[in-house]
C-alpha atoms as a PDB file:
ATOM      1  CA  UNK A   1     124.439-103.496 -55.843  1.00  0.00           C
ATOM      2  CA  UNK A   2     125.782-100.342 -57.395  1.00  0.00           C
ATOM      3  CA  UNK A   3     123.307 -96.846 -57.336  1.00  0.00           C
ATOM      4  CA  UNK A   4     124.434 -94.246 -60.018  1.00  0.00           C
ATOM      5  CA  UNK A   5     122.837 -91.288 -58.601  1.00  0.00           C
ATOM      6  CA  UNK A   6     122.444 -88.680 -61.629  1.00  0.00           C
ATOM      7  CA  UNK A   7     122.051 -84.822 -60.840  1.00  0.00           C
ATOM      8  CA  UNK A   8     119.895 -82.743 -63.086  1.00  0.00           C
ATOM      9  CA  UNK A   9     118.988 -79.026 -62.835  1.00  0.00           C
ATOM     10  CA  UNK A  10     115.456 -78.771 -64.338  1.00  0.00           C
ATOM     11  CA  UNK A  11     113.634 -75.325 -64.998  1.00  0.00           C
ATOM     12  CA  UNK A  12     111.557 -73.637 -61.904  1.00  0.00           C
ATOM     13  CA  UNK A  13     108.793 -71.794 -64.179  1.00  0.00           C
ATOM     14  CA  UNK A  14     108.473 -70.093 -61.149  1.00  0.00           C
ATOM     15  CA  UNK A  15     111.615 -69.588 -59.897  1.00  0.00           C
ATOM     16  CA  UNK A  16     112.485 -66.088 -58.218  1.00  0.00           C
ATOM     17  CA  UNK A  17     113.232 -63.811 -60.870  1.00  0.00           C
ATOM     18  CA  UNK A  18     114.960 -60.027 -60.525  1.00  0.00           C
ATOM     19  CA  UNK A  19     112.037 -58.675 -59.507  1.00  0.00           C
ATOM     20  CA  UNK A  20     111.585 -56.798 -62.145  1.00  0.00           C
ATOM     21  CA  UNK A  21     107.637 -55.399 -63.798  1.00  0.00           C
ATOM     22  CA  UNK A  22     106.837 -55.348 -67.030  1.00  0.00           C
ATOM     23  CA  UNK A  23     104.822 -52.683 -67.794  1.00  0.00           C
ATOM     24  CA  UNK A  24     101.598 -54.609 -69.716  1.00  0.00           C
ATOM     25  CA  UNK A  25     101.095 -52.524 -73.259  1.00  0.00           C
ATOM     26  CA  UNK A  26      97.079 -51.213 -73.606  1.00  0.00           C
ATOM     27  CA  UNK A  27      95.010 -51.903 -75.694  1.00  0.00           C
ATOM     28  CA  UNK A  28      94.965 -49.577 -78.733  1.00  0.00           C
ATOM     29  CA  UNK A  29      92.032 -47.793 -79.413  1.00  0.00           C
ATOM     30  CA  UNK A  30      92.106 -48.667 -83.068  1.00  0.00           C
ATOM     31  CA  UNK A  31      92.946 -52.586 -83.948  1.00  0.00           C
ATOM     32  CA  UNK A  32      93.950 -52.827 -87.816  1.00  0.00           C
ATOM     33  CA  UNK A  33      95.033 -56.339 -87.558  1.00  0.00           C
ATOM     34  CA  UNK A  34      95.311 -58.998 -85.093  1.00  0.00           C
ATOM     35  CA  UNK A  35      97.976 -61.697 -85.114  1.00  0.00           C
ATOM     36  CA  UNK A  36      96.578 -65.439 -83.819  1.00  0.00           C
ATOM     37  CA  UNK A  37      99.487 -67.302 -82.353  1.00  0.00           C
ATOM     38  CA  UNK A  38      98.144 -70.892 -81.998  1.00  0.00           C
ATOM     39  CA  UNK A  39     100.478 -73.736 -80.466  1.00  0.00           C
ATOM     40  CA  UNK A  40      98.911 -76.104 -82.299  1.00  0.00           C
ATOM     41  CA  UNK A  41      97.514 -77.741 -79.095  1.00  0.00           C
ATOM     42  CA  UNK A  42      93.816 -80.160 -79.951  1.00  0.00           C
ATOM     43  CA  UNK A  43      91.257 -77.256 -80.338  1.00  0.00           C
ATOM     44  CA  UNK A  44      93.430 -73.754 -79.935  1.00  0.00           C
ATOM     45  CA  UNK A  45      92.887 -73.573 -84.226  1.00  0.00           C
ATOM     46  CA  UNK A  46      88.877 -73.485 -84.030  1.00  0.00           C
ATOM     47  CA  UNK A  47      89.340 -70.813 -80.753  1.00  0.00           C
ATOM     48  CA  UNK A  48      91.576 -68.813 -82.250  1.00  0.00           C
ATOM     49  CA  UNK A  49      89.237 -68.969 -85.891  1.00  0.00           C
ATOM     50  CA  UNK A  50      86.326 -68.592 -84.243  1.00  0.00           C
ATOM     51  CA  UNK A  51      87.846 -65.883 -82.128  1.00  0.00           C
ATOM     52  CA  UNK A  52      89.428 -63.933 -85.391  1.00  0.00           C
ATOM     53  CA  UNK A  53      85.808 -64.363 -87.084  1.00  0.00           C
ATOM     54  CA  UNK A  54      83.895 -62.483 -84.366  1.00  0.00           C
ATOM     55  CA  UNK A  55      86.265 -60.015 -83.557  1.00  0.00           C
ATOM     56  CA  UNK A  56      85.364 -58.869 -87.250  1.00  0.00           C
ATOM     57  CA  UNK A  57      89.057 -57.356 -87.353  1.00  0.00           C
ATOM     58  CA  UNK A  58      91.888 -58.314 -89.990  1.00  0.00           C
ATOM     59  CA  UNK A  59      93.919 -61.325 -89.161  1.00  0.00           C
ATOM     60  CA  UNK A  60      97.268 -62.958 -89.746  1.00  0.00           C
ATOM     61  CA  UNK A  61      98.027 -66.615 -88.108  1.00  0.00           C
ATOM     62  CA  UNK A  62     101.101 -67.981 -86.833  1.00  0.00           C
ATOM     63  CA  UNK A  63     101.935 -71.474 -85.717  1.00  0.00           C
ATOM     64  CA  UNK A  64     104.284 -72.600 -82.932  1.00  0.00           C
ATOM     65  CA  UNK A  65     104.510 -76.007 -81.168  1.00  0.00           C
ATOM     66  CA  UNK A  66     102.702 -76.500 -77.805  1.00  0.00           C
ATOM     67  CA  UNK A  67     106.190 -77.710 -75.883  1.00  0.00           C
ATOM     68  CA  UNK A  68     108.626 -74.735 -77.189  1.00  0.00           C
ATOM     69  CA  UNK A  69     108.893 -71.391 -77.411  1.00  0.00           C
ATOM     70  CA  UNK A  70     108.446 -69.066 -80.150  1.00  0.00           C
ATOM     71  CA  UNK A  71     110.973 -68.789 -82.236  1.00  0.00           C
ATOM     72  CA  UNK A  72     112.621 -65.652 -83.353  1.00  0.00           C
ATOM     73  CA  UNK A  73     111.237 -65.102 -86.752  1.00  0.00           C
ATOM     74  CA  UNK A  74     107.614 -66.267 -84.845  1.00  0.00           C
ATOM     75  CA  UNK A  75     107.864 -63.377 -82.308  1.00  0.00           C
ATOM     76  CA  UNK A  76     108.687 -60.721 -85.580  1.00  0.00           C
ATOM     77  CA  UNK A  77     105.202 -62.305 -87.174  1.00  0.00           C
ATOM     78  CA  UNK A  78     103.076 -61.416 -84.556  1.00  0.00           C
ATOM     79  CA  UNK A  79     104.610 -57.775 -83.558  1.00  0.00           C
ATOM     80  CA  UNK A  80     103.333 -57.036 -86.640  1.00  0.00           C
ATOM     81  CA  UNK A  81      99.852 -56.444 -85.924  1.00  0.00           C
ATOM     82  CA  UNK A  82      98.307 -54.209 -83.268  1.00  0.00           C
ATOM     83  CA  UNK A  83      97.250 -57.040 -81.135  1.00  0.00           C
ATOM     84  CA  UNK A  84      98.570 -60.779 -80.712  1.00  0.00           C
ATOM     85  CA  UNK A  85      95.864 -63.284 -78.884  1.00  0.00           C
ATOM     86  CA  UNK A  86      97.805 -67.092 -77.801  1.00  0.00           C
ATOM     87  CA  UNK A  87      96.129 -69.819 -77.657  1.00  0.00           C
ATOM     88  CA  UNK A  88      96.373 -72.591 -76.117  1.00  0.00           C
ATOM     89  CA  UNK A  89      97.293 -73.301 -72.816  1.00  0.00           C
ATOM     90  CA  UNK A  90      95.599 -76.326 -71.100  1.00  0.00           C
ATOM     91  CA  UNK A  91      98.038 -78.655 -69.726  1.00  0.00           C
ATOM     92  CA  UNK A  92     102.095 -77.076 -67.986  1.00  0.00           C
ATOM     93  CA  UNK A  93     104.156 -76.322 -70.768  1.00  0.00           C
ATOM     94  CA  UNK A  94     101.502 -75.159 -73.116  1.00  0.00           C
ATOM     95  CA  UNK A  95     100.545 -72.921 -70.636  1.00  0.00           C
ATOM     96  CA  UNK A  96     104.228 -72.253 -69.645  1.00  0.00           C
ATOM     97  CA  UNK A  97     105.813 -71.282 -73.100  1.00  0.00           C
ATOM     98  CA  UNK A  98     102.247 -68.896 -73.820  1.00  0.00           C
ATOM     99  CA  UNK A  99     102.933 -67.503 -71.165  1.00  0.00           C
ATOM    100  CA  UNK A 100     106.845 -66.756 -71.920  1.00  0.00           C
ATOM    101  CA  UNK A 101     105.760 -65.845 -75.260  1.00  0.00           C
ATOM    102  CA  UNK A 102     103.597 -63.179 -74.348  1.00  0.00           C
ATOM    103  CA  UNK A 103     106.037 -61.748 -72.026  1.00  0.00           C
ATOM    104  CA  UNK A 104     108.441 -61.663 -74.873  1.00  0.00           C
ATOM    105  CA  UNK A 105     105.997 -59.871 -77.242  1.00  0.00           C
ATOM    106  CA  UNK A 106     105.045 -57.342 -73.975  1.00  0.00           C
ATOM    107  CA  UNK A 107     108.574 -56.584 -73.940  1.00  0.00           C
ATOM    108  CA  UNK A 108     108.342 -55.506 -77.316  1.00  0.00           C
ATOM    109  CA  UNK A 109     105.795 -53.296 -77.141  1.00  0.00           C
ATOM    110  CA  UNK A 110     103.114 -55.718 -78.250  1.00  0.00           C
ATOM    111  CA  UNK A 111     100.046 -56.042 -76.135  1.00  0.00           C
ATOM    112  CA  UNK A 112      98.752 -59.459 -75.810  1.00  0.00           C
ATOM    113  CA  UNK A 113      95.909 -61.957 -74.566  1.00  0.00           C
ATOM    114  CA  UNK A 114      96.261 -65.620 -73.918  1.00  0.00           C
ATOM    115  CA  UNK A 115      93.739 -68.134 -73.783  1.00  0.00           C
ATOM    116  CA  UNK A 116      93.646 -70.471 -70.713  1.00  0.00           C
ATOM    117  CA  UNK A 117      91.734 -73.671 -69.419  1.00  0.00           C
ATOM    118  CA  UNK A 118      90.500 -72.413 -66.175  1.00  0.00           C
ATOM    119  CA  UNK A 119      91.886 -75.130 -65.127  1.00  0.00           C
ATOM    120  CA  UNK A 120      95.423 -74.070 -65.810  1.00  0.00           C
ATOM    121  CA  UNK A 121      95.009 -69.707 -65.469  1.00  0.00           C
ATOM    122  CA  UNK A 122      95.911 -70.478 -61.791  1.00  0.00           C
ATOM    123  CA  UNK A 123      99.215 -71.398 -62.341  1.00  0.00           C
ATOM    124  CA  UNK A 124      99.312 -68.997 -65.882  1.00  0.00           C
ATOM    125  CA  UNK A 125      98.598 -65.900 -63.566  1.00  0.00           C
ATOM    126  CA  UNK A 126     100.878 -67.145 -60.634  1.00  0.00           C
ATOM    127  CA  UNK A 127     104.022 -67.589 -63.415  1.00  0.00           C
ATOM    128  CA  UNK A 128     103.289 -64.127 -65.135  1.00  0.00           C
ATOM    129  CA  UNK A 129     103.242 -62.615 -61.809  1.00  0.00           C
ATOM    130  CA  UNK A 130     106.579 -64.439 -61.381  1.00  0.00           C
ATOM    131  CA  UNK A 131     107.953 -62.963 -64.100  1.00  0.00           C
ATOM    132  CA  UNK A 132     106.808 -59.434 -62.990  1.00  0.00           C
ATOM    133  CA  UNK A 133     104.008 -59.499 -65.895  1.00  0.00           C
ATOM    134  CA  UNK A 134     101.358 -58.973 -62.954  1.00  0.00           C
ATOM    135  CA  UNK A 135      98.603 -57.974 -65.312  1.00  0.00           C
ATOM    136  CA  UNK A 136      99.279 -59.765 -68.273  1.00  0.00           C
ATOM    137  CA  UNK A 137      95.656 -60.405 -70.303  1.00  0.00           C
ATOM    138  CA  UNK A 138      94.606 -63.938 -69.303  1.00  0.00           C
ATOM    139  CA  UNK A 139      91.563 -65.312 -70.414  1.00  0.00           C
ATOM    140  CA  UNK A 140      89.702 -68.297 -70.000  1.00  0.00           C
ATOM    141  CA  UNK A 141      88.285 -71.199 -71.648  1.00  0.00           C
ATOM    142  CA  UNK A 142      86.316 -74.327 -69.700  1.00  0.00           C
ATOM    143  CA  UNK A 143      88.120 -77.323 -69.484  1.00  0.00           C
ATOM    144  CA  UNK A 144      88.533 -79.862 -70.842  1.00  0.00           C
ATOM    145  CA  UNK A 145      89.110 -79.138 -74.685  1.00  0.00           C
ATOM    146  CA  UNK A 146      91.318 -82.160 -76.064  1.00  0.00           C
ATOM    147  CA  UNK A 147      89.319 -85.028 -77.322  1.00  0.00           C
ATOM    148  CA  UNK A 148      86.010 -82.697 -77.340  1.00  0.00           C
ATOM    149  CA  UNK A 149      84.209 -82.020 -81.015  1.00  0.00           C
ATOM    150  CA  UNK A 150      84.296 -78.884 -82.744  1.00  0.00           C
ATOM    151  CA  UNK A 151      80.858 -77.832 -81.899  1.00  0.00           C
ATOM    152  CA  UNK A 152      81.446 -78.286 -77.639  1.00  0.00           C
ATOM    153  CA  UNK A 153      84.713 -76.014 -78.415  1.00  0.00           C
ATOM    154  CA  UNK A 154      82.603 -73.802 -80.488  1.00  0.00           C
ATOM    155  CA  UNK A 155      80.950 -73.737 -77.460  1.00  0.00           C
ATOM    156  CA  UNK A 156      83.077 -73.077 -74.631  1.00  0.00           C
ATOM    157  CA  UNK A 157      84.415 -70.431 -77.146  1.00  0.00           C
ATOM    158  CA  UNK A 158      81.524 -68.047 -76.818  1.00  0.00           C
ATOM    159  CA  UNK A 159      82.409 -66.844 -73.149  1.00  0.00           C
ATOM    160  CA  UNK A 160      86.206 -66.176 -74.544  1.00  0.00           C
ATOM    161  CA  UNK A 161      84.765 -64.379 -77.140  1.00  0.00           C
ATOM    162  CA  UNK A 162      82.536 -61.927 -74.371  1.00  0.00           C
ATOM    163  CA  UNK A 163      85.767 -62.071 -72.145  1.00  0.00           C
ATOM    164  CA  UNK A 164      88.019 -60.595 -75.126  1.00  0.00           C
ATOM    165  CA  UNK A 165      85.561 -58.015 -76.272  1.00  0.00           C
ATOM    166  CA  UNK A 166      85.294 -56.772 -72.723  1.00  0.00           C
ATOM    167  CA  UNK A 167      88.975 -56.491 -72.692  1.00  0.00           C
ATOM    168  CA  UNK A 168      88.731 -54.048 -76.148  1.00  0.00           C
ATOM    169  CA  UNK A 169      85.742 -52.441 -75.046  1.00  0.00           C
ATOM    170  CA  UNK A 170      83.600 -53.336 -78.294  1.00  0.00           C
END
């Protein structure tokens, strides 16, 4: 019997990085436009709509798949408003590449909020913090949302909603 034993390296999300912070970009005081980054992931669309709609503040939307990053031209779309929400992390790589992607748009200068299952903002906080984004906006959204009708996410929206006005003191 012959074993071909196979080495891969595979990606430690939270693998010790150069301990380096980000600095986390406020708020501003006056949002002209907010960009919606959705991942495309089974509900993040009618969060991040229902989201834009209450907010009652000028939108642009940008799409990205759940299992990648942003690309380039993605991360110039959304430091183009004043404020980019991402949505939707509720399973690891979602999660993961939001995550990454707000880090990337921090670094730019762009403040950010993500929207997390509460199951998954565990392990969304613990990688930010990994990355030395220790205060990174992370809000959340009750699990489950795939498989669940618009009006249950509709729903579970409202608290998000609350959460992110807190967070821009309207």
């Amino acid at each position: 019997m012959n074993v071909k034993i196979i080495e891969r390296e595979v990606l430690n999300p939270l693998a010790e990085t150069d301990n380096i912070n980000i600095e986390i970009n406020p708020i501003p005081e006056k949002i002209g436009t907010v960009c919606l980054l959705d991942n495309t992931k089974p509900g993040a669309d009618i969060i991040l709509n229902s989201i834009g709609e209450n907010l009652n503040i000028k939108s642009s939307k940008i799409k990205k798949p759940a299992g990648a990053p942003a690309t380039e031209e993605q991360i110039q779309q959304a430091i183009q408003g004043d404020l980019t929400i991402l949505a939707l992390g509720d399973c690891g790589s979602c999660t993961t590449w939001l995550i990454l992607d707000a880090i990337r748009l921090e670094r730019q200068k762009k403040p950010t909020i993500v929207v997390c299952s509460d199951v998954f903002t565990p392990f969304a906080r613990e990688l930010a913090e990994s990355y030395g984004a220790i205060d990174l906006k992370i809000v959340e959204v009750e699990h489950p949302l795939a498989g669940q009708t618009e009006d249950v996410i509709l729903k579970k929206t409202q608290p998000v909603i609350l959460q992110i006005k807190k967070i821009l003191n309207q």
